[in-house]
N, C-alpha and C. Protein backbone atom coordinates (compact mmCIF):
# COMPACT_ATOMS: atom_id res chain seq x y z
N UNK A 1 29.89 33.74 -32.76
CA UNK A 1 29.21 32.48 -32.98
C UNK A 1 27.82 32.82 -33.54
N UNK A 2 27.42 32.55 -34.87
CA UNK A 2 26.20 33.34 -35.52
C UNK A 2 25.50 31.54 -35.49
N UNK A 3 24.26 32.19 -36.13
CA UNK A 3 23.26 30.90 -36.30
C UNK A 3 22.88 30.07 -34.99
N UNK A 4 22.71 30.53 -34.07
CA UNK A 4 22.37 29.66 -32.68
C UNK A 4 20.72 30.21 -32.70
N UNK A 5 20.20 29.04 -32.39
CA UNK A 5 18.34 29.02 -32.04
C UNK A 5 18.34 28.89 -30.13
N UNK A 6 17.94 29.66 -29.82
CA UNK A 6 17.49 29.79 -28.58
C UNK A 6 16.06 29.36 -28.08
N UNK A 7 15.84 28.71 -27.03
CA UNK A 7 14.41 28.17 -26.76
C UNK A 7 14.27 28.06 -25.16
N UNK A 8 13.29 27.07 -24.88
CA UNK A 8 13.26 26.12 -23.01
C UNK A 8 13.85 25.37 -23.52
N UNK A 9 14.19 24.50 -22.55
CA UNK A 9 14.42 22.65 -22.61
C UNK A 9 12.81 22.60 -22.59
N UNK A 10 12.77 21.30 -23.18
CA UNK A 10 11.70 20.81 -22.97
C UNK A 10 11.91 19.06 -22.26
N UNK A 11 10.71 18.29 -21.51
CA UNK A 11 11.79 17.06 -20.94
C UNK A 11 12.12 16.03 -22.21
N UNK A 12 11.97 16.20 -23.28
CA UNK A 12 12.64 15.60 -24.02
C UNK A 12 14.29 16.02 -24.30
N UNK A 13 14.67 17.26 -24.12
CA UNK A 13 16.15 17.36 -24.24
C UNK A 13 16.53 16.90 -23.31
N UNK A 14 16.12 16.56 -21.46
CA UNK A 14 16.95 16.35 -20.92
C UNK A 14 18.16 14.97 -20.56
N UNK A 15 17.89 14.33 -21.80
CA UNK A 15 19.33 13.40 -21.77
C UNK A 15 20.43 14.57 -22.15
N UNK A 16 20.38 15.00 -23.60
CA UNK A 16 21.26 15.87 -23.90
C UNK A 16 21.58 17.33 -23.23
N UNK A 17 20.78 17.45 -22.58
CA UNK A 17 21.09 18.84 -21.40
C UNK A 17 21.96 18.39 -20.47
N UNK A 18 22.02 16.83 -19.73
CA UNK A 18 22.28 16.67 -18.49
C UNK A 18 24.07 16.83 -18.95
N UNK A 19 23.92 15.66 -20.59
CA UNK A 19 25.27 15.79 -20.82
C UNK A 19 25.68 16.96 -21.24
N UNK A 20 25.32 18.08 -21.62
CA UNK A 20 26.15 19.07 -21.52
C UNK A 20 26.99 19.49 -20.42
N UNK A 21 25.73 19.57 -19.64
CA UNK A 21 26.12 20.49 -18.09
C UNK A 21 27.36 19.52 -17.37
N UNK A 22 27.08 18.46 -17.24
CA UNK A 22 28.37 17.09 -16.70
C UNK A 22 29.44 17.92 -18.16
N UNK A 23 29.43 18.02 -19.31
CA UNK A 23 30.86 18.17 -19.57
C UNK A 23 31.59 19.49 -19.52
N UNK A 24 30.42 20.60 -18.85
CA UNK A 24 31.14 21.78 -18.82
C UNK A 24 31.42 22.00 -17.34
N UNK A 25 31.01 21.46 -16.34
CA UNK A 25 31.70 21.61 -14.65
C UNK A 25 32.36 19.71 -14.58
N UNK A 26 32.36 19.26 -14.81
CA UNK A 26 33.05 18.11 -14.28
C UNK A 26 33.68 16.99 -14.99
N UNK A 27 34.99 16.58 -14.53
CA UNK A 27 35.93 15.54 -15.30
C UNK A 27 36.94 16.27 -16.26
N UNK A 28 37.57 15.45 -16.90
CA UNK A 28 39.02 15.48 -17.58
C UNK A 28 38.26 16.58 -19.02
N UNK A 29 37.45 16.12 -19.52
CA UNK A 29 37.08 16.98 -20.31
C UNK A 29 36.40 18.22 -20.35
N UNK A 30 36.14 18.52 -19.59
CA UNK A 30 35.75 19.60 -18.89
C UNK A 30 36.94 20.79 -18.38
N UNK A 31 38.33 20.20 -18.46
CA UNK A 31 39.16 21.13 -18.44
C UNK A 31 39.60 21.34 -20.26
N UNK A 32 38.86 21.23 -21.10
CA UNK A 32 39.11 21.88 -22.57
C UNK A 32 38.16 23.18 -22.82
N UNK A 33 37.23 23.44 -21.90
CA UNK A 33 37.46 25.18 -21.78
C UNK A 33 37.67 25.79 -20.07
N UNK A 34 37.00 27.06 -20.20
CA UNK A 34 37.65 27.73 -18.42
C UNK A 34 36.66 27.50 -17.85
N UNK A 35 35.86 26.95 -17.44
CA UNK A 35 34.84 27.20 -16.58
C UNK A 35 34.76 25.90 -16.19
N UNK A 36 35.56 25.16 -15.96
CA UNK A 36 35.85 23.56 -15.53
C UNK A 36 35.27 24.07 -14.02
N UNK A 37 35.28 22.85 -13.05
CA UNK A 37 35.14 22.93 -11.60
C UNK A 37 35.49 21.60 -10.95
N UNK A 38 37.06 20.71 -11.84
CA UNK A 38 37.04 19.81 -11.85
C UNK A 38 38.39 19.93 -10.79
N UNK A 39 38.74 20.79 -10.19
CA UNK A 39 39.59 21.29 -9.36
C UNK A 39 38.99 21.44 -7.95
N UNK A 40 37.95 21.37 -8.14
CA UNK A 40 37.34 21.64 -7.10
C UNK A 40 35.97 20.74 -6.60
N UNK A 41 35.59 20.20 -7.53
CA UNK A 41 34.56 19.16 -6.98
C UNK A 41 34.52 17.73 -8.02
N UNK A 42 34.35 16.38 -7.98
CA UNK A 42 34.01 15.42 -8.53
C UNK A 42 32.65 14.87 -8.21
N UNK A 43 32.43 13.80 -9.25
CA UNK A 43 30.82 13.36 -8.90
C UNK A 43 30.45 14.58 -10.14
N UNK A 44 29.12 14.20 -9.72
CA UNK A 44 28.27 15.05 -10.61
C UNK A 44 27.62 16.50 -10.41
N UNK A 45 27.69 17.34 -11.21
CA UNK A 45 27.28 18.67 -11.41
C UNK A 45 25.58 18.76 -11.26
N UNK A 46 24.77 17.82 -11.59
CA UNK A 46 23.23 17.76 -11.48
C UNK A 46 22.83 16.13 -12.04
N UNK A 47 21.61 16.03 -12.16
CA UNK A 47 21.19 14.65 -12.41
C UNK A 47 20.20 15.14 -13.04
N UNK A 48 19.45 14.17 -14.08
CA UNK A 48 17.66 14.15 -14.68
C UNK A 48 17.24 14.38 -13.88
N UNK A 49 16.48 13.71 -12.41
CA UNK A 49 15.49 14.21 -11.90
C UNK A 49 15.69 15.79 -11.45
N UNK A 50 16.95 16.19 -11.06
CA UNK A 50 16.92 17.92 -10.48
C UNK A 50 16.45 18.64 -12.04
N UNK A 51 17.11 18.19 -13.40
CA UNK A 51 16.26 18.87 -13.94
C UNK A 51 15.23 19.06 -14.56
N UNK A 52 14.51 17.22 -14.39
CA UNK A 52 13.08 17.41 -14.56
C UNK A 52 12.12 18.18 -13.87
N UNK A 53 12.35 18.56 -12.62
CA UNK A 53 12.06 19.25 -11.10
C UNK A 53 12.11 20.80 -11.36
N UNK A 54 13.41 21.20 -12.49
CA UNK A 54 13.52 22.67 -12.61
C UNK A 54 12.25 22.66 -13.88
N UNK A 55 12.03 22.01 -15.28
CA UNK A 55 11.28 22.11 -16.05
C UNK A 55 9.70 22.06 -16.01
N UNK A 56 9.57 21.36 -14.88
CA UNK A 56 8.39 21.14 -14.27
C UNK A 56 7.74 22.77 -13.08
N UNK A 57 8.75 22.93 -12.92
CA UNK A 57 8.45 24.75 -12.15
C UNK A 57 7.84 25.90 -12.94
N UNK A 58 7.18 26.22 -12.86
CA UNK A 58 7.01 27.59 -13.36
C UNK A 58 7.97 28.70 -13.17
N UNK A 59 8.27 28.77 -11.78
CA UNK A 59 9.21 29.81 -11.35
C UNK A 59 10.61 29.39 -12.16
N UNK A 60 10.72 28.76 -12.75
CA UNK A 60 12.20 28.42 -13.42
C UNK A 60 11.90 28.15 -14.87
N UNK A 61 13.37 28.07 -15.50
CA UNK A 61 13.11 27.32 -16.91
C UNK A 61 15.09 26.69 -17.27
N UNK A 62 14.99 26.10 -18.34
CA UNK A 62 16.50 26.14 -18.62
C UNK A 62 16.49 26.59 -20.06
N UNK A 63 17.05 27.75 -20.16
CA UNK A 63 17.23 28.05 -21.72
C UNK A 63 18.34 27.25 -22.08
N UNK A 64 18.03 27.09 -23.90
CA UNK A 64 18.89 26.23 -24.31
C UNK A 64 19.31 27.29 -25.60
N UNK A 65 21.13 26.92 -26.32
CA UNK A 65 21.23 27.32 -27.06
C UNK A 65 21.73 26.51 -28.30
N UNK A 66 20.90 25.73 -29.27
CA UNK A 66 21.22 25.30 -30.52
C UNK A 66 22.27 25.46 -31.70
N UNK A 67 22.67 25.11 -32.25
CA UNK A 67 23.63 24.74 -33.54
C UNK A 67 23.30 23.79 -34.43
N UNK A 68 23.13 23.88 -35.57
CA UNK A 68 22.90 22.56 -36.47
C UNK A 68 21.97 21.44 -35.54
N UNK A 69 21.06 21.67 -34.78
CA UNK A 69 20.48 20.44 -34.23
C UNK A 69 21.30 19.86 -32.96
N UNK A 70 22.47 20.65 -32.58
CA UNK A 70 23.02 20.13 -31.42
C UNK A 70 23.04 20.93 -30.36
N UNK A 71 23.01 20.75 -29.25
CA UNK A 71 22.56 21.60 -28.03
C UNK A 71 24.51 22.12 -28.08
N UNK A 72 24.74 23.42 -27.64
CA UNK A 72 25.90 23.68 -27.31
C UNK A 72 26.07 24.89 -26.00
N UNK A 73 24.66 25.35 -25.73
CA UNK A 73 24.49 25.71 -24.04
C UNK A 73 23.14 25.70 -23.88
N UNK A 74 23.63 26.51 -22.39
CA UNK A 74 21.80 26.15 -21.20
C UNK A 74 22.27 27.03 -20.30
N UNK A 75 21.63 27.61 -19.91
CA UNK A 75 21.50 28.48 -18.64
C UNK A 75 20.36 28.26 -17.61
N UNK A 76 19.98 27.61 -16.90
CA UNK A 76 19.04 28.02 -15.65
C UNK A 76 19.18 29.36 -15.26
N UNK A 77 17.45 29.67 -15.11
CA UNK A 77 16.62 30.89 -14.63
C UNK A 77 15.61 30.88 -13.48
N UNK A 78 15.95 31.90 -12.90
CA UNK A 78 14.80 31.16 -11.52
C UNK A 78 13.99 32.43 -11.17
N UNK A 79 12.80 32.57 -10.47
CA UNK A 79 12.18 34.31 -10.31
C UNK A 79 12.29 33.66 -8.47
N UNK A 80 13.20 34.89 -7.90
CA UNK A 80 12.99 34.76 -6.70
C UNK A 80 12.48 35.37 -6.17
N UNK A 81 11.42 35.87 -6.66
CA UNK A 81 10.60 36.79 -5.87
C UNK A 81 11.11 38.31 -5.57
N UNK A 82 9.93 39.59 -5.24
CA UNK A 82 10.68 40.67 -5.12
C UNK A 82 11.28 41.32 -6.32
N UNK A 83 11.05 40.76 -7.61
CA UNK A 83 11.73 41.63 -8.68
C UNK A 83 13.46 41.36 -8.60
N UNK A 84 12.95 40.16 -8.01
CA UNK A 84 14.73 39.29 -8.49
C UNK A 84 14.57 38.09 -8.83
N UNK A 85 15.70 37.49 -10.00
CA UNK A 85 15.88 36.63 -11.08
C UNK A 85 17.31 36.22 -10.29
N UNK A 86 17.27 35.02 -10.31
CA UNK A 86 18.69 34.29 -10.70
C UNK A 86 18.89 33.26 -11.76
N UNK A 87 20.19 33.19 -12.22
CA UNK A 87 20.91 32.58 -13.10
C UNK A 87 21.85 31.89 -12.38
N UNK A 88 21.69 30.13 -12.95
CA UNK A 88 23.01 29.29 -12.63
C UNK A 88 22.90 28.44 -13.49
N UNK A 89 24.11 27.32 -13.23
CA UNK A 89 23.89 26.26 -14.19
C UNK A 89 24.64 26.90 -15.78
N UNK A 90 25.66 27.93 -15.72
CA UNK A 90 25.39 28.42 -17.18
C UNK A 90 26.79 27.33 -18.22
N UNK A 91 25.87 26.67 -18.89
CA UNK A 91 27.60 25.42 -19.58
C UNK A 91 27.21 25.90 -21.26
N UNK A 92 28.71 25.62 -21.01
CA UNK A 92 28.89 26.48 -22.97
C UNK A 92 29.55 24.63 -23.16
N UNK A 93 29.36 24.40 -24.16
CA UNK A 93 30.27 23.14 -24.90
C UNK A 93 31.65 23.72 -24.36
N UNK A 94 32.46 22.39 -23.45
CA UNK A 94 34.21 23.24 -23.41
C UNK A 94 34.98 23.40 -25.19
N UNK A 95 34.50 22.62 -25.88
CA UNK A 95 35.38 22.82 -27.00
C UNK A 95 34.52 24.23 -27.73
N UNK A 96 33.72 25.08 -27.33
CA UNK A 96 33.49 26.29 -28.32
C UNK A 96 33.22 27.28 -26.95
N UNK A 97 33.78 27.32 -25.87
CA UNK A 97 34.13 28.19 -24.71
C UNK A 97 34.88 29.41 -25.43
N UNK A 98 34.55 30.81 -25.11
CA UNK A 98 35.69 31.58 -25.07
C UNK A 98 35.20 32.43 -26.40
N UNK A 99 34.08 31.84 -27.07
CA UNK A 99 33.53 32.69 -28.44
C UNK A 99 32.55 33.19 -28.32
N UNK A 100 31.84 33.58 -27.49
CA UNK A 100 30.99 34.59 -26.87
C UNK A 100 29.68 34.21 -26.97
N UNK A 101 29.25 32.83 -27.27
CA UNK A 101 28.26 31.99 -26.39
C UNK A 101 27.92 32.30 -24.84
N UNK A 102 28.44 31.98 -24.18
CA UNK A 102 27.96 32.36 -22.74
C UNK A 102 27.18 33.83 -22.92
N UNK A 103 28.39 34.84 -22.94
CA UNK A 103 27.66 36.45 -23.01
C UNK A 103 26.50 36.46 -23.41
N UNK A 104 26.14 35.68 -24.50
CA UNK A 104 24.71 35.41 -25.34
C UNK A 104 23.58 34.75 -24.37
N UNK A 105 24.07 33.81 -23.79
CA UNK A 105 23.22 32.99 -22.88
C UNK A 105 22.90 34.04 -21.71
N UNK A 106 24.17 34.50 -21.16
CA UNK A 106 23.42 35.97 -20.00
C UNK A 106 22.39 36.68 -20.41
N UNK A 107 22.43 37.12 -21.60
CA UNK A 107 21.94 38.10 -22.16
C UNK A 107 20.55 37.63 -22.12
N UNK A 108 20.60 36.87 -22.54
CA UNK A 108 19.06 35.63 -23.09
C UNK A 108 18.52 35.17 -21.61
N UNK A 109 19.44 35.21 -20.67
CA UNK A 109 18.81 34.88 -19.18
C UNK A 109 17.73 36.20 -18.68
N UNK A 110 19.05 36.96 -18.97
CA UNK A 110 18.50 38.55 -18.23
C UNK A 110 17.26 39.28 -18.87
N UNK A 111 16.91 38.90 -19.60
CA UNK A 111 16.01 39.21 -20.96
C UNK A 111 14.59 37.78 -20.15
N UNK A 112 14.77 37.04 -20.50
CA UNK A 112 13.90 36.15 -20.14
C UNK A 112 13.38 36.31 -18.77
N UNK A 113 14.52 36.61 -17.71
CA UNK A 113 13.87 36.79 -16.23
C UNK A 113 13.11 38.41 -16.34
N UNK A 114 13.47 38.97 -17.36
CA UNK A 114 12.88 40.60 -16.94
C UNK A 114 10.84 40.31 -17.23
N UNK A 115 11.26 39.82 -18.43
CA UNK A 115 9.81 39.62 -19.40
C UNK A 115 9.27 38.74 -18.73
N UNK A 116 9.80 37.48 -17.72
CA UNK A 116 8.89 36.30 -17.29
C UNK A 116 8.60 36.49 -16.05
N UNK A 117 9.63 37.25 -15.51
CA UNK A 117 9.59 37.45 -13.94
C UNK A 117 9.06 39.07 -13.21
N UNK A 118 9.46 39.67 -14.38
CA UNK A 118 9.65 41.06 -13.87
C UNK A 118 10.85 41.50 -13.00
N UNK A 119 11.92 40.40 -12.91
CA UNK A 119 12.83 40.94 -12.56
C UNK A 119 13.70 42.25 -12.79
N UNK A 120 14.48 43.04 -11.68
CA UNK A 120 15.02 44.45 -12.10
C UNK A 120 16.19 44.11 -11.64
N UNK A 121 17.02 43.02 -10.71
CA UNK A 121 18.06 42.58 -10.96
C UNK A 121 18.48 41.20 -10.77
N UNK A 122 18.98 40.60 -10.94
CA UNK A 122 19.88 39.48 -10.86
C UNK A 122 20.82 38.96 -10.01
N UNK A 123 20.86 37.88 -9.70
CA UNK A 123 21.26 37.09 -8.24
C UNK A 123 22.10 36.26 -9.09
N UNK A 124 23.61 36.10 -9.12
CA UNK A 124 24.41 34.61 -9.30
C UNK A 124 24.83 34.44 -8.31
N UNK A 125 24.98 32.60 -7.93
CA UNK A 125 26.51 32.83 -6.64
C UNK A 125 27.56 31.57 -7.60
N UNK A 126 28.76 32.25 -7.15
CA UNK A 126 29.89 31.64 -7.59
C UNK A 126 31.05 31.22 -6.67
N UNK A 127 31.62 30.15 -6.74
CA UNK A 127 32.81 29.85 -6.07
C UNK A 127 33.64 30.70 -6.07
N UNK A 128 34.59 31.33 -4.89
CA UNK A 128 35.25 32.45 -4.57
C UNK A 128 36.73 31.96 -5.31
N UNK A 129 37.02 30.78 -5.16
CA UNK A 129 38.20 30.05 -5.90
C UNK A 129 38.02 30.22 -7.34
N UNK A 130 37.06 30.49 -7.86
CA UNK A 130 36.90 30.68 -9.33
C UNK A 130 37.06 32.34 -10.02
N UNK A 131 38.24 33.03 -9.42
CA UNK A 131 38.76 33.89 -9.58
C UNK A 131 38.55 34.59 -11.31
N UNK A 132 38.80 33.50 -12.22
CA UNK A 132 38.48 34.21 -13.51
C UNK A 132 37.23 34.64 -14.02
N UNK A 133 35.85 33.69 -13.39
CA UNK A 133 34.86 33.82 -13.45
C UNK A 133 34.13 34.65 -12.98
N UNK A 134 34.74 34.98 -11.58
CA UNK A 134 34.47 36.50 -11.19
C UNK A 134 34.52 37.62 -12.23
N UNK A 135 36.07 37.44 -12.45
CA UNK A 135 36.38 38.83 -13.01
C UNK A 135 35.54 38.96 -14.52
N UNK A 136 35.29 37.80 -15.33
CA UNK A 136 34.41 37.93 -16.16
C UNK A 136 32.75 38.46 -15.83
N UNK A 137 32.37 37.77 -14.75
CA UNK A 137 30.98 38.08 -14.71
C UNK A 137 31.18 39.66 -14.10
N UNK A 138 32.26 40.06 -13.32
CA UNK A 138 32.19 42.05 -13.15
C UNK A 138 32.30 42.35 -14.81
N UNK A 139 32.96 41.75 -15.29
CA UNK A 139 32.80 43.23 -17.41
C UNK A 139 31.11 42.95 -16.94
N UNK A 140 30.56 42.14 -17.27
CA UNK A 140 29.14 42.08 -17.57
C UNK A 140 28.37 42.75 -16.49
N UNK A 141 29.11 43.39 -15.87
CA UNK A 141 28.21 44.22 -14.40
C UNK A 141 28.21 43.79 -13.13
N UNK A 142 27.88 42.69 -12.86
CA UNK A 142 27.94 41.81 -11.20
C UNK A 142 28.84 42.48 -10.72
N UNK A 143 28.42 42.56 -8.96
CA UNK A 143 29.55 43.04 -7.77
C UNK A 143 28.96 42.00 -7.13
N UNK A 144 29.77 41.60 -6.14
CA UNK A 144 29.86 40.50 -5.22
C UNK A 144 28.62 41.45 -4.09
N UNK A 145 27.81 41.06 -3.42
CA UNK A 145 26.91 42.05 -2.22
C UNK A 145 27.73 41.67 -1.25
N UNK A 146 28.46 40.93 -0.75
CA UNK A 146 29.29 40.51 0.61
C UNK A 146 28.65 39.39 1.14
N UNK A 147 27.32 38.91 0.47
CA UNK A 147 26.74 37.73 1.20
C UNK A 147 27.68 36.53 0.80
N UNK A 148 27.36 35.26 1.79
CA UNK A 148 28.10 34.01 0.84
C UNK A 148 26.56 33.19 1.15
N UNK A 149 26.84 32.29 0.78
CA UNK A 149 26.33 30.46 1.18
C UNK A 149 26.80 29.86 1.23
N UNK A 150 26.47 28.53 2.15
CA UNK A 150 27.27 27.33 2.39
C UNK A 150 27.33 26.97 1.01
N UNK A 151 28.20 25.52 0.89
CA UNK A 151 28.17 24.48 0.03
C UNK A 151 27.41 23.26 0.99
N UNK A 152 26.72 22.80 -0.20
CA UNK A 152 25.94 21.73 0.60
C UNK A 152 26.78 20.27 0.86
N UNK A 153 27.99 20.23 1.98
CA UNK A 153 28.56 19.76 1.94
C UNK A 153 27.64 17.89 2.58
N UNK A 154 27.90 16.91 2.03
CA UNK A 154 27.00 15.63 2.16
C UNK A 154 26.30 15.54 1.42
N UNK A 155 26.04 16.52 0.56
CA UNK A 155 25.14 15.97 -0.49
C UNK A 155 25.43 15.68 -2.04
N UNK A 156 25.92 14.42 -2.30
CA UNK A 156 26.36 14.32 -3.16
C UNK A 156 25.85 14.35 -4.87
N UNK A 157 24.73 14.87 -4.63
CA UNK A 157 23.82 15.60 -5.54
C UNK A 157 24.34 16.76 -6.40
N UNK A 158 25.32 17.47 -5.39
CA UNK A 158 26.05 18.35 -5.99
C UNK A 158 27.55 18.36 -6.31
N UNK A 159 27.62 16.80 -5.90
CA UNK A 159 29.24 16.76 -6.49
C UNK A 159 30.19 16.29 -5.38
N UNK A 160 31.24 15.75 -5.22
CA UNK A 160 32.19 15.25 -4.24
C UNK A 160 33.61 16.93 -4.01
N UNK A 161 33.08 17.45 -2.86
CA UNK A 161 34.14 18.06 -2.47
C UNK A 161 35.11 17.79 -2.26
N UNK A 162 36.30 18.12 -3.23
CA UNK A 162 38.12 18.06 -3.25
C UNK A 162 38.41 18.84 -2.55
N UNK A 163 38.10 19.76 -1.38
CA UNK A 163 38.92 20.57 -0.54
C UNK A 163 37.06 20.83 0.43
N UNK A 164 37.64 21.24 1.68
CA UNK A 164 37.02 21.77 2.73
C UNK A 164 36.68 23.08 2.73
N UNK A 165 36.92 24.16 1.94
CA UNK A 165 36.83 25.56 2.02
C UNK A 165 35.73 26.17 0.95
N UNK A 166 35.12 25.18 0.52
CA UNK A 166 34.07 25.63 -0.49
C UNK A 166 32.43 26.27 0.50
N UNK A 167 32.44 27.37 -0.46
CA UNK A 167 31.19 28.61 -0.76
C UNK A 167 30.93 29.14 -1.52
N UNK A 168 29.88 29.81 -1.51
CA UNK A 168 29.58 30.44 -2.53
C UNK A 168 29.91 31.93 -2.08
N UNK A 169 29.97 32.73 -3.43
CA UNK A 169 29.83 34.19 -2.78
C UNK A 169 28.31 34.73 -3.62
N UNK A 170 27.92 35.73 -3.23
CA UNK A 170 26.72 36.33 -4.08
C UNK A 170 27.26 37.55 -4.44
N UNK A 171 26.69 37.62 -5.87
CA UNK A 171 27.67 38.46 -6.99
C UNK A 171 25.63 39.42 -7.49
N UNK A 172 25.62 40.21 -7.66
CA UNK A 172 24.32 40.70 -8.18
C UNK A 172 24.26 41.73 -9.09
N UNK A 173 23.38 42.26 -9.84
CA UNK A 173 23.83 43.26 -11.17
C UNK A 173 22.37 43.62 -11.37
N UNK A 174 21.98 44.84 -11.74
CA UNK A 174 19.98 45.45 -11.50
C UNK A 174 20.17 45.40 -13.16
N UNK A 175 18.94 45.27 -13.73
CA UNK A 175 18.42 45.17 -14.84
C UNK A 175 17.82 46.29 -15.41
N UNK A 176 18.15 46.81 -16.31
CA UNK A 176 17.41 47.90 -16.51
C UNK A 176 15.46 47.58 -17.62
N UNK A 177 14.81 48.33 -16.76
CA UNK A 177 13.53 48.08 -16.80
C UNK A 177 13.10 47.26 -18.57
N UNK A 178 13.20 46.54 -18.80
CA UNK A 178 12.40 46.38 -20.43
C UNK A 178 13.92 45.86 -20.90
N UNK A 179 15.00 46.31 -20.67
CA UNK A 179 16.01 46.19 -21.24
C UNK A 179 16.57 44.57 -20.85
N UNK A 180 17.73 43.99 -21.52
CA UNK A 180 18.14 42.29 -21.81
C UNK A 180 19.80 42.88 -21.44
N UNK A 181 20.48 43.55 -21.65
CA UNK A 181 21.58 43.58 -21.68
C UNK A 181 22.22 44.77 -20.02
């Protein structure tokens, strides 16, 4: 996928950010690429104010990735302190999933948290049911540390739980000093 402009959101994208992220974790369309989560939760994936709240942080940002003037991903970045970065939130358009957008957006995360944060490694957590997503984010390095987290179950901020067994697991990968990849 050549010709993509990388940047922040700024709060003027976030109408068109919110709809990205709603069409790459949730609803019927959202199963036209893999990284759906419509199997597993309904309701909504985030709202404007959570990400006016992330744009407004310093410690965070949402990178965005461009096409012809149209947003087609975003990644959230966060500095957690300690010389660790996390990444979530990462939505590719489902109809151009699978062409190596995302990899680009990691890349552009891990790169951004090193230079903004000083991060040396990286924190994701992922649903343990999301078996392919695992095994994708290990090529790119991540091992699970054995930690989990709850799901914030009642809060429908993060979506309507379709099953009782939801967590997260924590998946982590070290950065090499100066280096993006």
């Amino acid at each position: 996928m050549t010709d993509i402009a990388f940047r922040d959101a700024a709060p003027a994208d976030i109408p068109v950010l919110h709809r990205l992220i709603e069409s790459a974790y949730r609803g019927e369309g959202s199963r036209a690429g893999w990284t759906t989560e419509a199997d597993l939760l309904a309701g909504q994936r985030t709202d404007p104010d959570e990400l006016a709240a992330i744009l407004a942080d310093p410690d965070q940002a949402m990178l965005t990735a461009w096409r012809d003037g149209d947003l087609v991903g975003s990644v959230l970045i966060a500095n957690r302190g300690e010389e660790t970065g996390y990444f979530g939130m990462l939505s590719v358009s489902p109809t151009l999933q699978g062409a190596g957008l995302g990899r680009r957006l990691v890349e552009a995360a891990h790169a951004a948290l090193s230079e903004r944060f000083g991060a040396r490694r990286v924190r994701i957590s992922v649903f343990p049911q999301r078996e392919t997503l695992i095994a994708w984010y290990r090529r790119l390095g991540y091992a699970p540390t054995g930690e989990t987290l709850p799901f914030p179950y009642g809060d429908t901020r993060f979506g309507l739980p379709l099953r009782d067994d939801l967590h997260f697991i924590v998946m982590e990968r070290t950065l090499a000093w100066g280096l993006c990849t």
